[in-house]
Protein backbone atom coordinates (compact mmCIF):
# COMPACT_ATOMS: atom_id res chain seq x y z
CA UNK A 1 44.21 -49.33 -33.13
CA UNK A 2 46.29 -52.22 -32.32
CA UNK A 3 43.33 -54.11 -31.00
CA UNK A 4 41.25 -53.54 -34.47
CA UNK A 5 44.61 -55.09 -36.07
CA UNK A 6 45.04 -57.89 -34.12
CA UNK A 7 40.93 -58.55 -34.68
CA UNK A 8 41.31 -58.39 -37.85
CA UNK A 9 44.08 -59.90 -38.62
CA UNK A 10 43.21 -63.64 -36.92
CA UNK A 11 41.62 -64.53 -40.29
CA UNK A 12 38.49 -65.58 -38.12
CA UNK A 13 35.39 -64.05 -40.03
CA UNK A 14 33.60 -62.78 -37.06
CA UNK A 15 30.08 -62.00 -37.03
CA UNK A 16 28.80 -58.23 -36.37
CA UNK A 17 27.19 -59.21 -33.19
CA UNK A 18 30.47 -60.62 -32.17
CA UNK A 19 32.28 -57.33 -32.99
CA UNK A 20 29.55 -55.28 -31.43
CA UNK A 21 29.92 -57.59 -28.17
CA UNK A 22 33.83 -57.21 -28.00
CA UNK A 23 32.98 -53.09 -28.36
CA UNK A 24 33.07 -53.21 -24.54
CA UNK A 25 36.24 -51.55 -23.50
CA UNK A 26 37.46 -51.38 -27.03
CA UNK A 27 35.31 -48.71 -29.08
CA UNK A 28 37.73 -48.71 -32.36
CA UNK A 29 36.01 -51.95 -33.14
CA UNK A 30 33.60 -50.03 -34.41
CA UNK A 31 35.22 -49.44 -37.21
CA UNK A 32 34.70 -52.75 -38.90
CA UNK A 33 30.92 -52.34 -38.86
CA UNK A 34 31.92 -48.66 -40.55
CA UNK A 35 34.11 -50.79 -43.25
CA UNK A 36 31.60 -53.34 -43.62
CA UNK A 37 28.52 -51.08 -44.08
CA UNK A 38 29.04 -47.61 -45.23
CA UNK A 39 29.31 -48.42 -48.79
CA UNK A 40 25.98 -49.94 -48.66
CA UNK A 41 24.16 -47.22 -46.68
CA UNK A 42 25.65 -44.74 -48.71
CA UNK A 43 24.98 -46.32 -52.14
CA UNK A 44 21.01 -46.51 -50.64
CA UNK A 45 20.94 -43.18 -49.82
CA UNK A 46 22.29 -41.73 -52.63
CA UNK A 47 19.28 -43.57 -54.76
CA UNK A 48 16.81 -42.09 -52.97
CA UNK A 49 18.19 -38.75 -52.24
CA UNK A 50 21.01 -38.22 -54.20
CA UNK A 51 24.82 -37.99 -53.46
CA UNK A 52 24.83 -34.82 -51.56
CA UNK A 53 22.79 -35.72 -49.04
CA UNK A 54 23.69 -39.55 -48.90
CA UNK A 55 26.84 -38.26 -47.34
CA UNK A 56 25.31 -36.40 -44.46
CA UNK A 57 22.72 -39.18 -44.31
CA UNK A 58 25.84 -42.03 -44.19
CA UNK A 59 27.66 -40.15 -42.02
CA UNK A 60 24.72 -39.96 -39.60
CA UNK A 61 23.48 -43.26 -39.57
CA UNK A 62 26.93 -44.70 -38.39
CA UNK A 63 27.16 -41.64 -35.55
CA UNK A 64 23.57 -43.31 -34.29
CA UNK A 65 24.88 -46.56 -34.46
CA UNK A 66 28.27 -45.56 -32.63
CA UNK A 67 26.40 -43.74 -29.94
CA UNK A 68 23.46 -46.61 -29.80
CA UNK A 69 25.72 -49.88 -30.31
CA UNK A 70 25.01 -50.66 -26.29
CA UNK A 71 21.55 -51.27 -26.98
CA UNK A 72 22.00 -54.04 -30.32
CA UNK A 73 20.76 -56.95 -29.70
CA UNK A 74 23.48 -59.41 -30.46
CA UNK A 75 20.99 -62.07 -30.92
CA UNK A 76 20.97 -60.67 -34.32
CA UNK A 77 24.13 -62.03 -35.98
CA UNK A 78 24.23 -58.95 -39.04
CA UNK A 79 24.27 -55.26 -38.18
CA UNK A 80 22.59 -54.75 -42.06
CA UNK A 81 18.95 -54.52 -40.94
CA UNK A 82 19.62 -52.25 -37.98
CA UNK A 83 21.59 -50.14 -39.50
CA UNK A 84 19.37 -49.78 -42.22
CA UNK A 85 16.33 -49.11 -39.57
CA UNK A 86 18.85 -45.79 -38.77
CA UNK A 87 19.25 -45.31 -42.51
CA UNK A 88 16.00 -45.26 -43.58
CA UNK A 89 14.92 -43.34 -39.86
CA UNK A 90 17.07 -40.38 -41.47
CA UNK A 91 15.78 -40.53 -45.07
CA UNK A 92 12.44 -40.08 -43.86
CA UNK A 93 13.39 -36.63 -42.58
CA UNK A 94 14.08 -35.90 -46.22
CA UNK A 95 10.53 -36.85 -47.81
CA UNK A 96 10.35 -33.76 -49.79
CA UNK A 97 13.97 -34.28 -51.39
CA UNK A 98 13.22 -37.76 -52.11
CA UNK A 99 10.00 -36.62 -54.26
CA UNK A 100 11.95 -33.96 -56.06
CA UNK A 101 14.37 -36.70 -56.79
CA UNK A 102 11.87 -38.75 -58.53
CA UNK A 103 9.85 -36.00 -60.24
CA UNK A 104 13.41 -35.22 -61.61
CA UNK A 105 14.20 -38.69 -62.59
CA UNK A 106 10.63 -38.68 -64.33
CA UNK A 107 10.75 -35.53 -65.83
CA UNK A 108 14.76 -36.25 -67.65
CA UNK A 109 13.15 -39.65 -69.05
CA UNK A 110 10.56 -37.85 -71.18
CA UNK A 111 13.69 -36.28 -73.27
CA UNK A 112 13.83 -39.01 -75.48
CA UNK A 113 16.33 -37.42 -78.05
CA UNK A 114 19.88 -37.77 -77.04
CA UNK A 115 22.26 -34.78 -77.14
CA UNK A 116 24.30 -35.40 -80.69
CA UNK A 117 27.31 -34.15 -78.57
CA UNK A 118 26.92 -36.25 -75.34
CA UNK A 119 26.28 -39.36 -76.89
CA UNK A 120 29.01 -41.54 -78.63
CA UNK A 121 28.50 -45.22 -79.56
CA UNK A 122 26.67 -47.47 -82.01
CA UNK A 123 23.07 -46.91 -82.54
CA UNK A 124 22.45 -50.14 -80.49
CA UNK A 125 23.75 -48.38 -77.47
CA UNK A 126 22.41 -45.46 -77.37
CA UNK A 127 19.04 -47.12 -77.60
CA UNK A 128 19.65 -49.12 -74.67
CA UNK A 129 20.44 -46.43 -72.97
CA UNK A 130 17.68 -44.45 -73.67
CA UNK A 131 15.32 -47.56 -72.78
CA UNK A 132 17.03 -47.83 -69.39
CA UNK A 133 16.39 -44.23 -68.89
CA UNK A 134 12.78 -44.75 -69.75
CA UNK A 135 12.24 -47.51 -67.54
CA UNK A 136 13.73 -45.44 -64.57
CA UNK A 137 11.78 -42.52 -65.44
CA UNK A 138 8.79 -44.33 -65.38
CA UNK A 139 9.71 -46.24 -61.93
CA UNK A 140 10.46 -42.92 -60.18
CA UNK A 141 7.54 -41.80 -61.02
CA UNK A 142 5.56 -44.75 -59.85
CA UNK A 143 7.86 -44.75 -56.75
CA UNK A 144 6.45 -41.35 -55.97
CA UNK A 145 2.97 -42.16 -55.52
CA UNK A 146 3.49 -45.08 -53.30
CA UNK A 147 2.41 -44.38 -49.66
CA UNK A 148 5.81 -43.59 -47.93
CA UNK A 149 5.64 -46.28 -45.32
CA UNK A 150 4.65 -48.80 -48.25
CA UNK A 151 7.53 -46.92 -50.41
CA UNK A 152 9.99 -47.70 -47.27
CA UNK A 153 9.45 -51.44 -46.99
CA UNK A 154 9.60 -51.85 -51.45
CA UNK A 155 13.09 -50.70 -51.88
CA UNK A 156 14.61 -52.07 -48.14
CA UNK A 157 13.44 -55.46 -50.49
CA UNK A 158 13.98 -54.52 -53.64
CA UNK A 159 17.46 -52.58 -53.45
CA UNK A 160 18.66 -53.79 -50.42
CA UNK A 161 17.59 -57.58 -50.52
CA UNK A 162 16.38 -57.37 -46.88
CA UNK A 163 13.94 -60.38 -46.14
CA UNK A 164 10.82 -59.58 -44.77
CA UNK A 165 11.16 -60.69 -41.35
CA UNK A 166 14.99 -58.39 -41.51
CA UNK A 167 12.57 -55.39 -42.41
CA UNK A 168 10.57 -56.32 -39.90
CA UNK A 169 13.44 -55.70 -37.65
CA UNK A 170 15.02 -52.63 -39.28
CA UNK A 171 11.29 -50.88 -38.37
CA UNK A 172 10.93 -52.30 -35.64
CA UNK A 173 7.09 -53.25 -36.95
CA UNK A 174 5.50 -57.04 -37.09
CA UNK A 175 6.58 -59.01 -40.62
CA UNK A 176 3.33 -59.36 -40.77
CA UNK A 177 2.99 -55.57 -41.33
CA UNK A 178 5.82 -55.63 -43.64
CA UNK A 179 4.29 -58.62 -45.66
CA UNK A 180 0.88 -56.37 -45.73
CA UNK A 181 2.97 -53.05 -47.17
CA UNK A 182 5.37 -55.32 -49.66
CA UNK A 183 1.76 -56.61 -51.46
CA UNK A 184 0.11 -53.17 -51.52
CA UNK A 185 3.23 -51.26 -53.12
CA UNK A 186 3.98 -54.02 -55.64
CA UNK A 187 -0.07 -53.97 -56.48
CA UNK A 188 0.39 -50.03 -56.93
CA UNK A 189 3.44 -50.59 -58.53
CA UNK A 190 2.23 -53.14 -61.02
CA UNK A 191 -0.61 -50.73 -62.01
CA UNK A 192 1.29 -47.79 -62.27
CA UNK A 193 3.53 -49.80 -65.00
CA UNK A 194 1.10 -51.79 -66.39
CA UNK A 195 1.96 -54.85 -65.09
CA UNK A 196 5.93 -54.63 -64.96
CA UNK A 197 8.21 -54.74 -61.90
CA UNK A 198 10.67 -53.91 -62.06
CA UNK A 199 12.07 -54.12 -58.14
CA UNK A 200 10.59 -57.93 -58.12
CA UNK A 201 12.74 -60.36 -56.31
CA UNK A 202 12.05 -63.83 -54.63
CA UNK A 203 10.26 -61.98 -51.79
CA UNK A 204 6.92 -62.06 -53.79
CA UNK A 205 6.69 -65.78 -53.29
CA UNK A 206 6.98 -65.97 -49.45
């Protein structure tokens, strides 16, 4: 691990290409990507799965990536869109979890009364927090009747703040494609919440 250290340590910000290239040799580098990363991956798994199986699915995803690093293209300087192509490559072996997830999420934001005993606060508070819990409710359950491939490209945007041509690359599909599958969820979004949206970010106006 001395080589990590010394890596580390130059206070040169290296990019993950230039980590991945230096892997040669010197496999332990690998665990800068892991330091850099897994708290993302694991944070996007665990919103559309849940915690339990964001771990296995985290876990995974950087056992891929260990096992695959020969075959990144270091032409891309950031690991984040590749590693989310593994990510969401994994997740999509848990379709059925995911919609329980959101049926669940939907399904909790129709209790509208708070628990006397489980909430504490001012009023004001617990109404926010019963309007945030609305507004997810109602997004899960709009998220669940998006087209999964449609579904997949919305929240690599939305949640992860890939660009569209970074998509492009975590699928491996054209960003033309992606562009295509961004408008129809948002349009099926938009309907299902009556004109709200709220995953929009500055990708609508590219």
């Amino acid at each position: 691990m001395g080589v990590v250290t010394r890596f580390v340590d130059t206070g040169t910000e290296r990019t993950d290409a230039e980590v991945i290239s230096r892997m040669h040799g010197h496999p332990e580098l690998f665990a800068i990507i892991f330091d850099r990363y897994y708290s993302a991956i694991h944070g996007y798994a665990a919103r559309r799965l849940g915690r339990d199986l964001a771990d296995d699915v985290a876990a995974e995803t950087f056992l891929v990536a260990l096992n695959k690093w020969q075959r990144y293209d270091t032409r891309h300087h950031s690991a984040q869109p590749w590693l989310f192509g593994i990510a969401s490559k994994l997740i999509a072996g848990h379709r059925r979890s995911e919609a329980r997830r959101y049926q669940a999420l939907a399904r909790a934001a129709q209790v509208t009364t708070p628990d006397p005993d489980s909430v504490d606060g001012p009023a004001d508070r617990v109404a926010v927090r019963l309007d945030a819990r609305a507004v997810r409710g109602r997004l899960a359950a709009a998220l669940a009747q998006i087209a999964p491939a449609d579904r997949e490209v919305l929240l690599l945007v939305a949640w992860v703040d890939l660009s569209c041509e970074e998509v492009a690359v975590a699928l491996e599909i054209p960003a033309g494609t992606v562009r295509s599958r961004l408008h129809r969820a948002r349009k099926r979004l938009r309907t299902a919440l009556g004109g709200a949206d709220p995953t929009a970010t500055g990708e609508d106006s590219q």
